[in-house]
PDB file of N, CA and C in Angstrom:
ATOM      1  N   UNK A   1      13.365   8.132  -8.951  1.00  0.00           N
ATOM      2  CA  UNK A   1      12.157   8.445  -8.227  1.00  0.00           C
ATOM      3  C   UNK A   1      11.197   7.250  -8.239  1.00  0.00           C
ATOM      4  N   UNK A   2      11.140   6.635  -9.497  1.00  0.00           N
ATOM      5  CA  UNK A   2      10.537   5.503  -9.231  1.00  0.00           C
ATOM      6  C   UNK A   2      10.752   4.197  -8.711  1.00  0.00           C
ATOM      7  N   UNK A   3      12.048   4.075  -8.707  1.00  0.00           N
ATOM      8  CA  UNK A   3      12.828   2.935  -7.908  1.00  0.00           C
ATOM      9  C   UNK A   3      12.273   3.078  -6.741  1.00  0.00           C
ATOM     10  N   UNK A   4      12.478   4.067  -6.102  1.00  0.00           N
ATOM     11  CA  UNK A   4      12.505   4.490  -4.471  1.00  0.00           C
ATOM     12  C   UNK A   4      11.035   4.777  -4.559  1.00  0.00           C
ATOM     13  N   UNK A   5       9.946   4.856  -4.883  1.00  0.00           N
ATOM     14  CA  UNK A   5       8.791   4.377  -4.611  1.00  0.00           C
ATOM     15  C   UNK A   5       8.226   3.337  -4.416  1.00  0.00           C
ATOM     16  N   UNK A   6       8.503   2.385  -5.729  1.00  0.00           N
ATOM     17  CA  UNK A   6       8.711   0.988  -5.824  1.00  0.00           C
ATOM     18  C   UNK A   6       8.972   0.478  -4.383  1.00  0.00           C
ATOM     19  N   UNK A   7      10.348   0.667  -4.001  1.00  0.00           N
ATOM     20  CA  UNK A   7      10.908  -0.062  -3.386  1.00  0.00           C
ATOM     21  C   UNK A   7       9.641   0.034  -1.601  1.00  0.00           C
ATOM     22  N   UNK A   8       9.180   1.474  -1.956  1.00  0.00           N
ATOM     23  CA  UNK A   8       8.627   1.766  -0.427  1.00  0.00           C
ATOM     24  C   UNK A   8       7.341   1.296  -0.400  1.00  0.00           C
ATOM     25  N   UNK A   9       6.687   1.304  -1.884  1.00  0.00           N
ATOM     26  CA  UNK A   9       5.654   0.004  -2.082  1.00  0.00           C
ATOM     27  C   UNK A   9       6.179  -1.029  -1.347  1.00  0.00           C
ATOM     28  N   UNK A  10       6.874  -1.652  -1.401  1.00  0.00           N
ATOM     29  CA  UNK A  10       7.440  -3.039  -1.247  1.00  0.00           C
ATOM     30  C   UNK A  10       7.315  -3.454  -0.132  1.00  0.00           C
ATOM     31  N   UNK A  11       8.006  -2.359   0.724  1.00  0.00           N
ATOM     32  CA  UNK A  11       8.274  -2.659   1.874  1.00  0.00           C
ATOM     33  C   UNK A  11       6.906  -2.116   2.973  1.00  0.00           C
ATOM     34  N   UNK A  12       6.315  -1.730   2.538  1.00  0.00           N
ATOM     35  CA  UNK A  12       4.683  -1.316   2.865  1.00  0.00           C
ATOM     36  C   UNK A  12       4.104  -2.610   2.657  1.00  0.00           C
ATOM     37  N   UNK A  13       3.956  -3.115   1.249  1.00  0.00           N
ATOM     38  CA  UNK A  13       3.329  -4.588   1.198  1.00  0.00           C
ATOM     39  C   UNK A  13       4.026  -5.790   2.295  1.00  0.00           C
ATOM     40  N   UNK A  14       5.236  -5.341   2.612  1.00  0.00           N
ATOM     41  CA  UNK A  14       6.108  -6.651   3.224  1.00  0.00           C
ATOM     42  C   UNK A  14       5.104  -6.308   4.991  1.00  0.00           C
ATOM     43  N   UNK A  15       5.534  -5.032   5.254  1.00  0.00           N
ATOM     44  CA  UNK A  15       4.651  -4.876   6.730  1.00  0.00           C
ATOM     45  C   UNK A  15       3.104  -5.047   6.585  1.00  0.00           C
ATOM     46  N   UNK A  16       2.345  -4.996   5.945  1.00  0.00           N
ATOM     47  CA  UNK A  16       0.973  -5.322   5.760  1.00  0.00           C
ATOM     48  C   UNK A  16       0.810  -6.594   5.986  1.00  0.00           C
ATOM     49  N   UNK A  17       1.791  -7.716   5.214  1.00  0.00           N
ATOM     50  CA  UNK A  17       1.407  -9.020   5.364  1.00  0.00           C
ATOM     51  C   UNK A  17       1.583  -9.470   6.677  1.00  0.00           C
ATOM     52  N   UNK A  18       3.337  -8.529   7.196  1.00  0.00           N
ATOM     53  CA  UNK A  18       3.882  -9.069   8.481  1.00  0.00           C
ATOM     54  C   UNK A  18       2.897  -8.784   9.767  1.00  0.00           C
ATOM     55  N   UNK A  19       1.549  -7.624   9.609  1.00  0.00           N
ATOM     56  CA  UNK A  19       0.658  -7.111  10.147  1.00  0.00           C
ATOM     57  C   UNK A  19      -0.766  -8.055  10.313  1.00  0.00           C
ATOM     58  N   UNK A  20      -0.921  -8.969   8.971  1.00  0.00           N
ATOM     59  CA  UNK A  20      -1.490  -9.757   8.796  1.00  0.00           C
ATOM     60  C   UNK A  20      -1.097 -10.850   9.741  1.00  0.00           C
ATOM     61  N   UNK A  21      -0.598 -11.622   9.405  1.00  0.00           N
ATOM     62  CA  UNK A  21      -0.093 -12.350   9.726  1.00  0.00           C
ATOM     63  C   UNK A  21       0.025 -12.829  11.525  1.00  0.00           C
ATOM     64  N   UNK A  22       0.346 -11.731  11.736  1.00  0.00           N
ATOM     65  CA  UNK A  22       0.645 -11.605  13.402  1.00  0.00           C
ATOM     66  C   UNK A  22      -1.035 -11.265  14.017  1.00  0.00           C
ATOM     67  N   UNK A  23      -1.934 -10.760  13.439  1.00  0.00           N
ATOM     68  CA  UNK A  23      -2.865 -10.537  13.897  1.00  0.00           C
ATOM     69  C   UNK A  23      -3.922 -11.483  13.164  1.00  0.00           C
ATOM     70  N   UNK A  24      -3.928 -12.364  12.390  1.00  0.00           N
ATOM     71  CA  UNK A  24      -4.328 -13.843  12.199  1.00  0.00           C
ATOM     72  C   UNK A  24      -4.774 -14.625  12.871  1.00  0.00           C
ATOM     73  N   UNK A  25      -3.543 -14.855  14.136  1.00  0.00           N
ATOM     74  CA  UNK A  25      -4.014 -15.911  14.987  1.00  0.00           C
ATOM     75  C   UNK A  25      -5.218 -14.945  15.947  1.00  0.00           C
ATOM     76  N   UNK A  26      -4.829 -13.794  16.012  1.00  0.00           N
ATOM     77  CA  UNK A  26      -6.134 -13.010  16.903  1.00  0.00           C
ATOM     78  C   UNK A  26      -6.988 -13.497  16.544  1.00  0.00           C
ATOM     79  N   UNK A  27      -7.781 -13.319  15.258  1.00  0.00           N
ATOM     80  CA  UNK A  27      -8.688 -13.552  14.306  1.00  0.00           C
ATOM     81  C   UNK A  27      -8.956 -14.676  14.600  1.00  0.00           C
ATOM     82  N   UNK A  28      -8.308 -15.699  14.464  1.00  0.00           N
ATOM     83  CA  UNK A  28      -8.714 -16.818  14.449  1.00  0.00           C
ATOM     84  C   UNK A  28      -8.989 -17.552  15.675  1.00  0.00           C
ATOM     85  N   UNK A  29      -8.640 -16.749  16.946  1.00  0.00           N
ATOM     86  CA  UNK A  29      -8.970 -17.220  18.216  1.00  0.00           C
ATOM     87  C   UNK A  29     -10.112 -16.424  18.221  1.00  0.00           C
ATOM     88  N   UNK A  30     -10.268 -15.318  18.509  1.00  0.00           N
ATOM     89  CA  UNK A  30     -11.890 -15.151  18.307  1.00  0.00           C
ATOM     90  C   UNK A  30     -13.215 -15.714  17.699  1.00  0.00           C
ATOM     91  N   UNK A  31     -12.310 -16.067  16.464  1.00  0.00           N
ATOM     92  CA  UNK A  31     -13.813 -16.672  15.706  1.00  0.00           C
ATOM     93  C   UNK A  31     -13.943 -18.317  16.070  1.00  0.00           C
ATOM     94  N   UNK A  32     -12.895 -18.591  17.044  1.00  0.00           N
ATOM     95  CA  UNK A  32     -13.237 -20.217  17.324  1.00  0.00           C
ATOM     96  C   UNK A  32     -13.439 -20.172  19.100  1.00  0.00           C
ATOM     97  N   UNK A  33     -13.471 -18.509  19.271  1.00  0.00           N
ATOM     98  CA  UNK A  33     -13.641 -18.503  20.683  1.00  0.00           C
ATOM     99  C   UNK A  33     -16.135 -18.345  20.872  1.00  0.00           C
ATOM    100  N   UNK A  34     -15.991 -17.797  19.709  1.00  0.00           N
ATOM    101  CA  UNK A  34     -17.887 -17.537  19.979  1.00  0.00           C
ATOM    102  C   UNK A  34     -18.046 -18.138  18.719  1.00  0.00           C
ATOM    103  N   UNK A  35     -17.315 -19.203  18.423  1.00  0.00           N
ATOM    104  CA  UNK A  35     -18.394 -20.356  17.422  1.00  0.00           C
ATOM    105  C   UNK A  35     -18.699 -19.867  16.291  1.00  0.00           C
ATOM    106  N   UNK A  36     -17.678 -18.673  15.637  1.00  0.00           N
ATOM    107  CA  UNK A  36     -17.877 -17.780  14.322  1.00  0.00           C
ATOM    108  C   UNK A  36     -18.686 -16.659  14.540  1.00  0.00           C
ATOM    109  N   UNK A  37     -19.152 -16.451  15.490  1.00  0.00           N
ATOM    110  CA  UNK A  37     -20.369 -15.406  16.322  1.00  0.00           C
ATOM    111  C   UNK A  37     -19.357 -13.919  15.778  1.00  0.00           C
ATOM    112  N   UNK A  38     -18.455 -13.996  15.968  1.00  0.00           N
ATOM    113  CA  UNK A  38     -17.514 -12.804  15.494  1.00  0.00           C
ATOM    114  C   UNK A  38     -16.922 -12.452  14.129  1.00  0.00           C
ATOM    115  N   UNK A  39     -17.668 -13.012  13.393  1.00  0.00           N
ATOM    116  CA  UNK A  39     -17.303 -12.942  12.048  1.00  0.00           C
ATOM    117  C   UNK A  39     -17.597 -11.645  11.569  1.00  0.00           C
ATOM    118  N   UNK A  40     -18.598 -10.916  12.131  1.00  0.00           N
ATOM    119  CA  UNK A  40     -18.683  -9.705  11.159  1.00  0.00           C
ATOM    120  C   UNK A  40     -17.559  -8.460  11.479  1.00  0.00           C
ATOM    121  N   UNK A  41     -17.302  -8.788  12.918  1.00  0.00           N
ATOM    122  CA  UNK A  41     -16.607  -8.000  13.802  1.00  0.00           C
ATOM    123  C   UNK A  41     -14.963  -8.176  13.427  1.00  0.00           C
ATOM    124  N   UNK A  42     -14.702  -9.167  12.582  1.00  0.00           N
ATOM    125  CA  UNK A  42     -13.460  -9.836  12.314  1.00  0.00           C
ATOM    126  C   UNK A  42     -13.592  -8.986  10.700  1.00  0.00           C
ATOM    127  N   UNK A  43     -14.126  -9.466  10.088  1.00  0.00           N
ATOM    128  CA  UNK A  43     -14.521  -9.243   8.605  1.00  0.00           C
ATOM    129  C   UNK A  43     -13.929  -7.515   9.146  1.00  0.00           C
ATOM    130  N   UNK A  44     -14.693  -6.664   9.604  1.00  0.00           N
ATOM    131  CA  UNK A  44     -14.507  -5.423   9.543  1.00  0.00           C
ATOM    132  C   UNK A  44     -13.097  -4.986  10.330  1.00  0.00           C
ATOM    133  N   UNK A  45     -12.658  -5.697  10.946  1.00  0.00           N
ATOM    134  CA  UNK A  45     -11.213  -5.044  11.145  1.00  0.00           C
ATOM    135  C   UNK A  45     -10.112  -5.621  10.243  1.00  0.00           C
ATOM    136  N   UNK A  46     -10.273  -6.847   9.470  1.00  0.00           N
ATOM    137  CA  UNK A  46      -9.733  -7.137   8.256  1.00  0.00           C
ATOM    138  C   UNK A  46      -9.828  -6.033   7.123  1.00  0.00           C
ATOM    139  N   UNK A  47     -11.088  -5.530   6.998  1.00  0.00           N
ATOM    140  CA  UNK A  47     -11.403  -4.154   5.740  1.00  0.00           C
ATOM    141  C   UNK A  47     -10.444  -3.371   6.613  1.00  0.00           C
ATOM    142  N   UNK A  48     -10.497  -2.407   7.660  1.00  0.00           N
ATOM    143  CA  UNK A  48     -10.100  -1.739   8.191  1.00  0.00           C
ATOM    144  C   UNK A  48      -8.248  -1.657   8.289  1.00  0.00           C
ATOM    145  N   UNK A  49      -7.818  -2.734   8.215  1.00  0.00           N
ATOM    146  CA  UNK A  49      -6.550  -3.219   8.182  1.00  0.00           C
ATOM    147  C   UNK A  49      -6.117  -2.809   6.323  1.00  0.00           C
ATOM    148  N   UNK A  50      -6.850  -3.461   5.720  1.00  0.00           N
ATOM    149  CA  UNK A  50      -6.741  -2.949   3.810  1.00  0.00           C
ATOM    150  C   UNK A  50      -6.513  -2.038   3.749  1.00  0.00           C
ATOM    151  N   UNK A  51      -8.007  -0.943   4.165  1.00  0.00           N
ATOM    152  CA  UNK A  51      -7.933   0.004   3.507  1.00  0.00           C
ATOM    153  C   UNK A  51      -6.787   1.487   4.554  1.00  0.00           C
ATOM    154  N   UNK A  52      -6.528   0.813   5.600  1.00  0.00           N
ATOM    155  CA  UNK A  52      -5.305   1.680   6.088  1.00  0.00           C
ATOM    156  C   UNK A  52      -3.723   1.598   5.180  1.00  0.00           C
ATOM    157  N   UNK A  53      -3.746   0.178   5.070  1.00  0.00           N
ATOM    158  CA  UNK A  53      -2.716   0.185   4.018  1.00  0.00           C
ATOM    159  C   UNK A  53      -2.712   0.612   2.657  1.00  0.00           C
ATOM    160  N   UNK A  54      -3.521   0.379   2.160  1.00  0.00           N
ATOM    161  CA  UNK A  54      -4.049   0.912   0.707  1.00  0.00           C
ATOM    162  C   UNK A  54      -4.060   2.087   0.873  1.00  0.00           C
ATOM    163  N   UNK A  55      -4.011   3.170   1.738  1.00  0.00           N
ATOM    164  CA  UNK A  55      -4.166   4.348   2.078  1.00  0.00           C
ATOM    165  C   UNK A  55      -2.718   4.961   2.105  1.00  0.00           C
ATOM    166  N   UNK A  56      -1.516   4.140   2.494  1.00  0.00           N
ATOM    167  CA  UNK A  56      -0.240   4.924   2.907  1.00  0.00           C
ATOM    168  C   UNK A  56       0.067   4.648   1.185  1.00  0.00           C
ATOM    169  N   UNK A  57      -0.297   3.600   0.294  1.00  0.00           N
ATOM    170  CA  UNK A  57       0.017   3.166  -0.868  1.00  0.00           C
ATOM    171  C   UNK A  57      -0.522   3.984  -1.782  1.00  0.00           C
ATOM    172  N   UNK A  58      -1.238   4.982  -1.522  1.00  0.00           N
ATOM    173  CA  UNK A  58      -2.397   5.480  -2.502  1.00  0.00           C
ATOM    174  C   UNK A  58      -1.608   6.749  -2.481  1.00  0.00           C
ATOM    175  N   UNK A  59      -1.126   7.028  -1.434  1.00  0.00           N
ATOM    176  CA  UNK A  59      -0.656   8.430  -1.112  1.00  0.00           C
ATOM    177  C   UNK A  59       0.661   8.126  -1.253  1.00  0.00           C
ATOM    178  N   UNK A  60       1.511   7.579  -1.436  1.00  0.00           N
ATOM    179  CA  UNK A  60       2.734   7.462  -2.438  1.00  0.00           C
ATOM    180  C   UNK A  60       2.703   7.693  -3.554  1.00  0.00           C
ATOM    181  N   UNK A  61       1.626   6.771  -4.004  1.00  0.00           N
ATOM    182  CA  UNK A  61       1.229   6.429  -5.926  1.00  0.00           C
ATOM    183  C   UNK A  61       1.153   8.076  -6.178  1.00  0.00           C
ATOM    184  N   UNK A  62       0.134   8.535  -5.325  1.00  0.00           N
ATOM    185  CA  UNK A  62      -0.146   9.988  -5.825  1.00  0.00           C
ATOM    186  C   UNK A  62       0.882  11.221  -5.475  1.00  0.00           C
ATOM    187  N   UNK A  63       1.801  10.762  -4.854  1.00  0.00           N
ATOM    188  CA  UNK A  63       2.925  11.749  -4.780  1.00  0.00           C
ATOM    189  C   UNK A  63       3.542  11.317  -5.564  1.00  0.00           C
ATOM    190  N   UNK A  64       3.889  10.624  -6.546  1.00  0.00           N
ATOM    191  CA  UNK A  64       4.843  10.213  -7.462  1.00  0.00           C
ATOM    192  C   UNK A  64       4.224  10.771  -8.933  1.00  0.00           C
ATOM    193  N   UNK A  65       2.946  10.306  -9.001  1.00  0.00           N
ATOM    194  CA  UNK A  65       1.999  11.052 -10.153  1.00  0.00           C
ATOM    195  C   UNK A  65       2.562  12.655  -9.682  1.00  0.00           C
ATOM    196  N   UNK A  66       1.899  12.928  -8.898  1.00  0.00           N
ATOM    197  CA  UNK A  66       2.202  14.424  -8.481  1.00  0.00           C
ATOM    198  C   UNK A  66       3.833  15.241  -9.288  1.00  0.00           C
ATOM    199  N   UNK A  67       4.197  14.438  -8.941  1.00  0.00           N
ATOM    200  CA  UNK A  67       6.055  14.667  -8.950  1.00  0.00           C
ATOM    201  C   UNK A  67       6.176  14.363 -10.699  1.00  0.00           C
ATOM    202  N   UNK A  68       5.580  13.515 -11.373  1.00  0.00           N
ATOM    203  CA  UNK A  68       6.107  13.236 -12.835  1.00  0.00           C
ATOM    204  C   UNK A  68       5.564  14.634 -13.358  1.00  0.00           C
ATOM    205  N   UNK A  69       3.740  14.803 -13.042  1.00  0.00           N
ATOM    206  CA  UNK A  69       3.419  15.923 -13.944  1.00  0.00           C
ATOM    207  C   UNK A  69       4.339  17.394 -13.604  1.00  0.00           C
ATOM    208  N   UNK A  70       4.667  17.207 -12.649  1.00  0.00           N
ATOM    209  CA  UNK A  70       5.757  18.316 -12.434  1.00  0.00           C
ATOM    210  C   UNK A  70       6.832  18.729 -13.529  1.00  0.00           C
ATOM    211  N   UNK A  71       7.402  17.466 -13.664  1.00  0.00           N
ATOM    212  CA  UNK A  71       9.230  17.384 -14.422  1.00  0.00           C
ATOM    213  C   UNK A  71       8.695  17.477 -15.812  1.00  0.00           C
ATOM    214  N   UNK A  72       7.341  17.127 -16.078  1.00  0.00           N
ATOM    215  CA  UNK A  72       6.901  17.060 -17.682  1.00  0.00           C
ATOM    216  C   UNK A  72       7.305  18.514 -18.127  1.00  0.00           C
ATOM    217  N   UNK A  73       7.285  19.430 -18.448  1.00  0.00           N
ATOM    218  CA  UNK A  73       7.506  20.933 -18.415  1.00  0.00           C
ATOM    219  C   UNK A  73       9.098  20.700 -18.532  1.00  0.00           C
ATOM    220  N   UNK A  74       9.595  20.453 -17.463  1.00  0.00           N
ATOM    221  CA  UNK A  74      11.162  20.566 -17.593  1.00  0.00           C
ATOM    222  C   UNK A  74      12.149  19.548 -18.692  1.00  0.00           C
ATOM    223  N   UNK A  75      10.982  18.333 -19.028  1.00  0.00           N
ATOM    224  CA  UNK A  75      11.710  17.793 -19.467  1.00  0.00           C
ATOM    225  C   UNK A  75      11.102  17.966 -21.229  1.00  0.00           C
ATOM    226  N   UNK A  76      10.521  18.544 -21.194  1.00  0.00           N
ATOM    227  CA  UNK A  76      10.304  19.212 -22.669  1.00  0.00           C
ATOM    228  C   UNK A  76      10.904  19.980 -23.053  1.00  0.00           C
ATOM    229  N   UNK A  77      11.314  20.444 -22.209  1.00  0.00           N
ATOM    230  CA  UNK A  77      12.373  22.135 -22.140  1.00  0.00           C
ATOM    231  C   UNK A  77      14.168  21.231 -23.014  1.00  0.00           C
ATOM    232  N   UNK A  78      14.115  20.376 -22.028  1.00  0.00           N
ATOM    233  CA  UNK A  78      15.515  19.679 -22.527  1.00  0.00           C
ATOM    234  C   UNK A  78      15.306  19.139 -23.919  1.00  0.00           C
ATOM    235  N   UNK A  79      14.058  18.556 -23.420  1.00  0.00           N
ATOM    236  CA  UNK A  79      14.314  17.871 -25.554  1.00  0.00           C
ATOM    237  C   UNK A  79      14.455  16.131 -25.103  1.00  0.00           C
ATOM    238  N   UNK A  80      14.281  15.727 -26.694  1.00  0.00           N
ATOM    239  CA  UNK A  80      14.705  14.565 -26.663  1.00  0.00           C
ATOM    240  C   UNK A  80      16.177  13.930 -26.394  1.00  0.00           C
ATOM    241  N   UNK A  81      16.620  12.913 -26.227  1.00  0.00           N
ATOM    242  CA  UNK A  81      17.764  12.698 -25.887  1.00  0.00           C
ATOM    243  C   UNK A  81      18.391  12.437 -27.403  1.00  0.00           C
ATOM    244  N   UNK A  82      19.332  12.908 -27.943  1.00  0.00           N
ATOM    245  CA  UNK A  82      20.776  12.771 -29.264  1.00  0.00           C
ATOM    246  C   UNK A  82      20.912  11.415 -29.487  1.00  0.00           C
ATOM    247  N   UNK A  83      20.437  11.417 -30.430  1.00  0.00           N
ATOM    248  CA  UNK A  83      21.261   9.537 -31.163  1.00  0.00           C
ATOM    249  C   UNK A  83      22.755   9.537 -31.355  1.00  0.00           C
ATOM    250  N   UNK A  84      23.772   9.106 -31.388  1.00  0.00           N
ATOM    251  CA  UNK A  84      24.767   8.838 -31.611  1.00  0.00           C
ATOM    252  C   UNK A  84      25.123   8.439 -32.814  1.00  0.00           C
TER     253      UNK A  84
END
């Protein structure tokens, strides 16, 4: 369960940057199109870009929290694991 969260972290961080990235040069033609005049307007769809991602990431994290306090119960039930 945590692998496969991990991994969808991952690949969430990999499209965020690839999201970045591609919408960069936008950014950066605007703010050299009005002389930095668009900086605040840039600044806020940069936040806006974060906190959408931080948002699909937050709501993983917390379905996975969700999911451990679950198995806690079951896995008390089993016990510790036998030494050999």
């Amino acid at each position: 369960m945590v692998a496969l969260v991990r991994e969808m972290v991952r690949d969430l961080i990999a499209d965020f940057v690839s999201a970045l990235a591609v919408r960069l040069c936008e950014w950066l033609a605007e703010e050299g199109a009005t002389l930095g005049a668009a900086t605040a307007v840039v600044t806020a769809q940069v936040a806006a870009l974060v906190a959408k991602w931080m948002g699909k990431i937050g709501r993983l994290l917390n379905a996975l929290a969700h999911s451990v306090q679950k198995l806690k119960p079951i896995l008390r039930a089993i016990g510790p694991p036998r030494r050999r």
